[in-house]
N, C-alpha and C. Protein backbone atom coordinates (compact mmCIF):
# COMPACT_ATOMS: atom_id res chain seq x y z
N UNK A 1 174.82 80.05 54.95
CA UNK A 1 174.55 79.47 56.24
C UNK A 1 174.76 80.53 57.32
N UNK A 2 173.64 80.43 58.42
CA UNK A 2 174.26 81.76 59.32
C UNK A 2 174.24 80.81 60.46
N UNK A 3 175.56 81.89 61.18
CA UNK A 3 176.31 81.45 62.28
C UNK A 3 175.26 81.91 63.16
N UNK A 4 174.81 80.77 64.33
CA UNK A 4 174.03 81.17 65.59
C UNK A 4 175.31 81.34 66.91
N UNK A 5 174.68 82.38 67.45
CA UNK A 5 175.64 82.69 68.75
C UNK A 5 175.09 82.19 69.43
N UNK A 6 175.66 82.47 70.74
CA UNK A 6 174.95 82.39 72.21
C UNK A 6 175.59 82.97 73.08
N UNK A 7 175.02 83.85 74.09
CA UNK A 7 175.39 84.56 74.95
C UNK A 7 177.14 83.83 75.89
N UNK A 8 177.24 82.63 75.95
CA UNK A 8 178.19 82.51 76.32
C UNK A 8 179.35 82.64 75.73
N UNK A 9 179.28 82.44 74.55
CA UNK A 9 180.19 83.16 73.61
C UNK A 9 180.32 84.49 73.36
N UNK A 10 179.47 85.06 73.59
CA UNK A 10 179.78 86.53 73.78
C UNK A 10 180.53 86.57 75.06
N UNK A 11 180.64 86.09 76.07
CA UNK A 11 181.25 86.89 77.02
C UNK A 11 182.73 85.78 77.31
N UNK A 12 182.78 84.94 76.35
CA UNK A 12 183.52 84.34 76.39
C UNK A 12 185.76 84.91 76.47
N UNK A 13 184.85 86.27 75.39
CA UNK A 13 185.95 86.84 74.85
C UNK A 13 186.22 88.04 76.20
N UNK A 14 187.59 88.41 76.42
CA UNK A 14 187.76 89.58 77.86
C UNK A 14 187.50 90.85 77.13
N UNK A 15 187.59 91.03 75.81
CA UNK A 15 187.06 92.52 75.27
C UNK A 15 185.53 92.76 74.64
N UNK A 16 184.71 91.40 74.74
CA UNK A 16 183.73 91.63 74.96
C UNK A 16 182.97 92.08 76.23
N UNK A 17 183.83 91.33 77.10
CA UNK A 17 183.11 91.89 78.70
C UNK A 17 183.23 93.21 78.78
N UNK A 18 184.48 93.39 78.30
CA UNK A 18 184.63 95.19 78.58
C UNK A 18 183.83 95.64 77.94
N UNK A 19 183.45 95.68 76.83
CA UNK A 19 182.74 95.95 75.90
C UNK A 19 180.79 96.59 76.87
N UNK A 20 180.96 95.72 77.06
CA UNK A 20 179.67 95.28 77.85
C UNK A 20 179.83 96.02 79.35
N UNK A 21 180.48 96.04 80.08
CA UNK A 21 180.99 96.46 80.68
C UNK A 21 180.78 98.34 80.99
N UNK A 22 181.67 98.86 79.70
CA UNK A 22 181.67 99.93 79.16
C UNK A 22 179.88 100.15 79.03
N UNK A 23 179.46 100.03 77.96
CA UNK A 23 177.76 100.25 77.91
C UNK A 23 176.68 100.04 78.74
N UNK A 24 177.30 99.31 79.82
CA UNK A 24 176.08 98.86 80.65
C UNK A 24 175.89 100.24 81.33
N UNK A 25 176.76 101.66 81.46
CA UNK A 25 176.34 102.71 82.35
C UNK A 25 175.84 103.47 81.40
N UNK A 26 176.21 103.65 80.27
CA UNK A 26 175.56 104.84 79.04
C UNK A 26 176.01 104.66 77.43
N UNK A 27 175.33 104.77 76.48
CA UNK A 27 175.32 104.68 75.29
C UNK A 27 176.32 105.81 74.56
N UNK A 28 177.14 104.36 73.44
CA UNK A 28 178.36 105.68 72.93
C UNK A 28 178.18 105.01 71.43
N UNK A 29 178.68 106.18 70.77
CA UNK A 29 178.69 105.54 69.30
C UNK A 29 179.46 104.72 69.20
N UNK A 30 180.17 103.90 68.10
CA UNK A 30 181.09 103.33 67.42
C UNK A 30 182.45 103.48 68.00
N UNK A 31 182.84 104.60 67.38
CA UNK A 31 184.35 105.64 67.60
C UNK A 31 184.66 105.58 68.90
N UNK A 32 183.43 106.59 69.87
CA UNK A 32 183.77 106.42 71.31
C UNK A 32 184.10 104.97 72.05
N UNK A 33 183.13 103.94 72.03
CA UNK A 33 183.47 102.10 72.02
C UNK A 33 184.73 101.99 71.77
N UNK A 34 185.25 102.36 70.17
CA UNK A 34 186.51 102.14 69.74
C UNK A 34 187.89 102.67 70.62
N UNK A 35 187.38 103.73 70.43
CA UNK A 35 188.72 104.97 71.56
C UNK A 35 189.16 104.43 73.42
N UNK A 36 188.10 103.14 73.76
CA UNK A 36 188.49 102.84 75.08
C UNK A 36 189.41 101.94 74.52
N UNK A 37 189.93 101.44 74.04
CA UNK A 37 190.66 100.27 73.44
C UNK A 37 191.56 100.19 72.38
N UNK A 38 192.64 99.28 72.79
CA UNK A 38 194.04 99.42 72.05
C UNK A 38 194.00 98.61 70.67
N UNK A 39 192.66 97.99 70.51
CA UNK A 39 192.36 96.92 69.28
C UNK A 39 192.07 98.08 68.12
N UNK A 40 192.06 97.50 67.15
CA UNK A 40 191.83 98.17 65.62
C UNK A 40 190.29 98.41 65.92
N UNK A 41 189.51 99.64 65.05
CA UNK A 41 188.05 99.75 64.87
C UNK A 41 187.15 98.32 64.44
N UNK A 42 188.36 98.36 63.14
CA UNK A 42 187.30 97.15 62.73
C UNK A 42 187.38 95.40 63.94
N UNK A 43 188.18 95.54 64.47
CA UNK A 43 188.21 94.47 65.13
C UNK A 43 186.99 95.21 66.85
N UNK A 44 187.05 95.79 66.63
CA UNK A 44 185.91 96.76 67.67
C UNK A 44 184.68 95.90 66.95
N UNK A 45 183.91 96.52 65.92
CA UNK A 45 183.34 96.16 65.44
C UNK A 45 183.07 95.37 64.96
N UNK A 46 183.62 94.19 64.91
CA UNK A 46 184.00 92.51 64.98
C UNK A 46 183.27 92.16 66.61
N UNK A 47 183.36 92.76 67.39
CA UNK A 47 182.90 92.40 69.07
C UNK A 47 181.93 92.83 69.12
N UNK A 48 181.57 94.05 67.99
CA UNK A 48 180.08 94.63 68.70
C UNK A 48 178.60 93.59 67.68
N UNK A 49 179.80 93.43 66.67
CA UNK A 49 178.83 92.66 65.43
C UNK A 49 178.02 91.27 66.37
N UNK A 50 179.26 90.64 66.62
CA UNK A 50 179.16 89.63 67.72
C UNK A 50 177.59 89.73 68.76
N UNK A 51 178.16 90.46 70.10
CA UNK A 51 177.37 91.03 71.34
C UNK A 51 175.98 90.87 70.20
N UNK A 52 175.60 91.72 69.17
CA UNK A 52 174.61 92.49 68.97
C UNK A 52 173.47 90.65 68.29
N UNK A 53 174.31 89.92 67.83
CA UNK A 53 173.65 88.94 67.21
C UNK A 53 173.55 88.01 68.44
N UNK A 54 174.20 87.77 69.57
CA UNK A 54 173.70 87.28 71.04
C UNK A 54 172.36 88.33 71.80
N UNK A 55 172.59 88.81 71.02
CA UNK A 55 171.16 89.83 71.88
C UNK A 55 172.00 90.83 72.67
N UNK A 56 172.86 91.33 73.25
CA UNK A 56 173.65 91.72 74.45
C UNK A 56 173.95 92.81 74.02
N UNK A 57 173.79 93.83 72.82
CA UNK A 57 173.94 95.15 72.71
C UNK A 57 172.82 95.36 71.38
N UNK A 58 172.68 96.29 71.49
CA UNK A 58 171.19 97.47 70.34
C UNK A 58 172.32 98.33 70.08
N UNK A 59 172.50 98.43 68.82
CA UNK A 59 172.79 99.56 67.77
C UNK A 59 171.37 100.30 66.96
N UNK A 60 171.50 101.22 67.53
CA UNK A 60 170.40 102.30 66.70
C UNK A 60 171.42 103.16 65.65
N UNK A 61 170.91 103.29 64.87
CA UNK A 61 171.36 104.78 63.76
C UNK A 61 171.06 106.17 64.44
N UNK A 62 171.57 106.87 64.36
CA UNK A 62 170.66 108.21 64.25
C UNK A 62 171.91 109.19 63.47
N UNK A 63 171.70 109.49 62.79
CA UNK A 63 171.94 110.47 61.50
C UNK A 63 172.99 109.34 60.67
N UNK A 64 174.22 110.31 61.23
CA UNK A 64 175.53 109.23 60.59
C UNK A 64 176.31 108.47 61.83
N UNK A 65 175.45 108.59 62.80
CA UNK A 65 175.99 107.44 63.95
C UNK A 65 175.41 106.59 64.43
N UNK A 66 175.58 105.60 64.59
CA UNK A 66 175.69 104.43 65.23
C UNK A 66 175.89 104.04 66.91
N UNK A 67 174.59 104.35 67.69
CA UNK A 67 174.96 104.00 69.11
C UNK A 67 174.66 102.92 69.29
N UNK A 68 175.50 102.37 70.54
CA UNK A 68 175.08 100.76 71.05
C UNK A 68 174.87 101.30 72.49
N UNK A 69 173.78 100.01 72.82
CA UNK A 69 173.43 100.38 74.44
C UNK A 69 173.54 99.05 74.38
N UNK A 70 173.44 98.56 75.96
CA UNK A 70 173.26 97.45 76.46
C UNK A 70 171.87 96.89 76.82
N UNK A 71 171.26 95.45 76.38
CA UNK A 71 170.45 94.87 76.72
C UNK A 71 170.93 93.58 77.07
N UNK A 72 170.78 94.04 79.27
CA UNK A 72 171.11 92.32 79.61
C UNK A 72 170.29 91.46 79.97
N UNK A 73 169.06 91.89 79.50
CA UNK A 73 168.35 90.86 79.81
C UNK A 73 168.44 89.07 79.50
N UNK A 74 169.35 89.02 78.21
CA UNK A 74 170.27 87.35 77.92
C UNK A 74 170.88 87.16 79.03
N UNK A 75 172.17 88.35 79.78
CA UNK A 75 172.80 87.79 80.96
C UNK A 75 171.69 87.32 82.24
N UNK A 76 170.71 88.15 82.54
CA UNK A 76 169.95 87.86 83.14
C UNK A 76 169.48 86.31 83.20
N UNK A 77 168.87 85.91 82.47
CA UNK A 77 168.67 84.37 82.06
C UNK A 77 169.62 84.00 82.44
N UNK A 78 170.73 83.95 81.67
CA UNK A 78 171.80 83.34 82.25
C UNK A 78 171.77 82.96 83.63
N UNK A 79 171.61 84.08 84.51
CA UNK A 79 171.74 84.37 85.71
C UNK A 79 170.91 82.91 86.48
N UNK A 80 169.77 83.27 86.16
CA UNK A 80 168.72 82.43 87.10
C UNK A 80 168.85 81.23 86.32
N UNK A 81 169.47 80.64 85.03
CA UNK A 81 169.75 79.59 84.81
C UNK A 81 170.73 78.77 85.93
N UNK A 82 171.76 79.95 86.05
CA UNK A 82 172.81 79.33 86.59
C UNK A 82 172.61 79.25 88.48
N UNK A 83 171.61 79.99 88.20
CA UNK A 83 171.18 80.01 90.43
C UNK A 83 170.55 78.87 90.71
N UNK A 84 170.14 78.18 90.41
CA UNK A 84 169.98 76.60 90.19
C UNK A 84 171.21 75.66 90.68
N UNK A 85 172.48 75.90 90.37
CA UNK A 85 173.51 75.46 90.31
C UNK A 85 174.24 76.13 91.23
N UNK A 86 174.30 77.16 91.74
CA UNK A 86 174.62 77.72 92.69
C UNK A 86 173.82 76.89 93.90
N UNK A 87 172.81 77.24 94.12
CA UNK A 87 172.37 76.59 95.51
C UNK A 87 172.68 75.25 95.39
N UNK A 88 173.15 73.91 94.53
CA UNK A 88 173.14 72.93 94.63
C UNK A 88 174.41 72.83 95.36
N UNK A 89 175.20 73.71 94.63
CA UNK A 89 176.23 73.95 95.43
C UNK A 89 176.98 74.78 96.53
N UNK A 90 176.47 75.45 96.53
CA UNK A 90 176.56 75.76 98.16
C UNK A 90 176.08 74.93 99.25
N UNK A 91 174.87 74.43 98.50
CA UNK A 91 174.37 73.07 99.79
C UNK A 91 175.33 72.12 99.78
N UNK A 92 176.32 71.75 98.39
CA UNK A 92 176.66 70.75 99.07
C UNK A 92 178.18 71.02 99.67
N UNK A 93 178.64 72.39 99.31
CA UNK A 93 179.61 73.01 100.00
C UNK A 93 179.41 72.81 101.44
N UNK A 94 178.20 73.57 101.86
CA UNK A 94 178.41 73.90 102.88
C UNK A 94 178.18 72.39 103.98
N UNK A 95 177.37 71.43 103.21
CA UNK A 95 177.23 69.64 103.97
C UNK A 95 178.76 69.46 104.13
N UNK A 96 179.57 69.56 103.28
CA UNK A 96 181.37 68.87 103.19
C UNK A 96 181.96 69.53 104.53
N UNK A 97 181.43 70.85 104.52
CA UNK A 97 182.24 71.79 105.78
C UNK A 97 181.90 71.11 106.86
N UNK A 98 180.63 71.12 107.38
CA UNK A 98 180.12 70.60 108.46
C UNK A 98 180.53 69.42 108.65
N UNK A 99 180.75 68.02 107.88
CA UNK A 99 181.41 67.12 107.81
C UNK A 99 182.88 67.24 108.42
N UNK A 100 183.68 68.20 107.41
CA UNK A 100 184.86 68.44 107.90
C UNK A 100 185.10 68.45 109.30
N UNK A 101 184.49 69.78 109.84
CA UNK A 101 184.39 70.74 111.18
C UNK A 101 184.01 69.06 111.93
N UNK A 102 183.10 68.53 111.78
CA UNK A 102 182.57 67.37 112.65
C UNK A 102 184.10 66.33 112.69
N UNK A 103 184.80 65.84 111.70
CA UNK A 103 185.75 64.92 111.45
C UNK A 103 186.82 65.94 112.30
N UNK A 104 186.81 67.07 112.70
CA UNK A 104 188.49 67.66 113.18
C UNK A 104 187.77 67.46 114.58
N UNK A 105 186.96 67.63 114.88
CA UNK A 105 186.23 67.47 116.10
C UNK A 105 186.58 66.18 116.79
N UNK A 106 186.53 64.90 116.16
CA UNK A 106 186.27 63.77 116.40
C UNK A 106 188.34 63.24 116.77
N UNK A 107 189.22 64.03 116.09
CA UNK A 107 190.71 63.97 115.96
C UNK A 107 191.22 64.50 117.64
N UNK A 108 190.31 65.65 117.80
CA UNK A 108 191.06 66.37 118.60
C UNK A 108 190.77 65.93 120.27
């Protein structure tokens, strides 16, 4: 049976963000990934296994290494999924304020 991810589970974890984080400016092998961080390799590689089956990092080969880069185009989605929900709320943030501001108005 295979386990399906989803991007929110990838970033669910705080050493995946770093993770992500880390790669979003430039591509490092394995080791280098590993060496920012106080976790074991293989538990490195437990986060990148992860990211890489959400879509959220590319491991290429090239000889005997292993680079990961970042592809956010999943966060992206995310993004404009969630800007939907943002403006609902800010509109209705910002209706409560004006309410407010109007109700201290009406006190004073």
């Amino acid at each position: 049976m295979e386990l399906r991810r989803d991007v929110f589970q990838a970033i669910s974890d705080p050493t995946r963000r770093d993770i992500i984080d880390l790669l979003s400016s430039q591509s490092l092998n394995l080791n280098a990934v590993a060496g920012h961080f106080s976790v074991s390799r293989p538990a490195i590689s437990k986060h990148i296994k992860i990211l890489t089956e959400c879509g959220l990092i590319i491991v290429r080969q090239e000889g005997r290494e292993r680079y990961c880069r970042t592809d956010l185009q999943k966060l992206k989605e995310v993004d404009e999924w969630l800007e939907r929900y943002r403006k609902f709320w800010n509109h209705k943030l910002d209706a409560l304020e004006d309410f407010l501001e109007h109700q201290n108005d009406k006190t004073i």
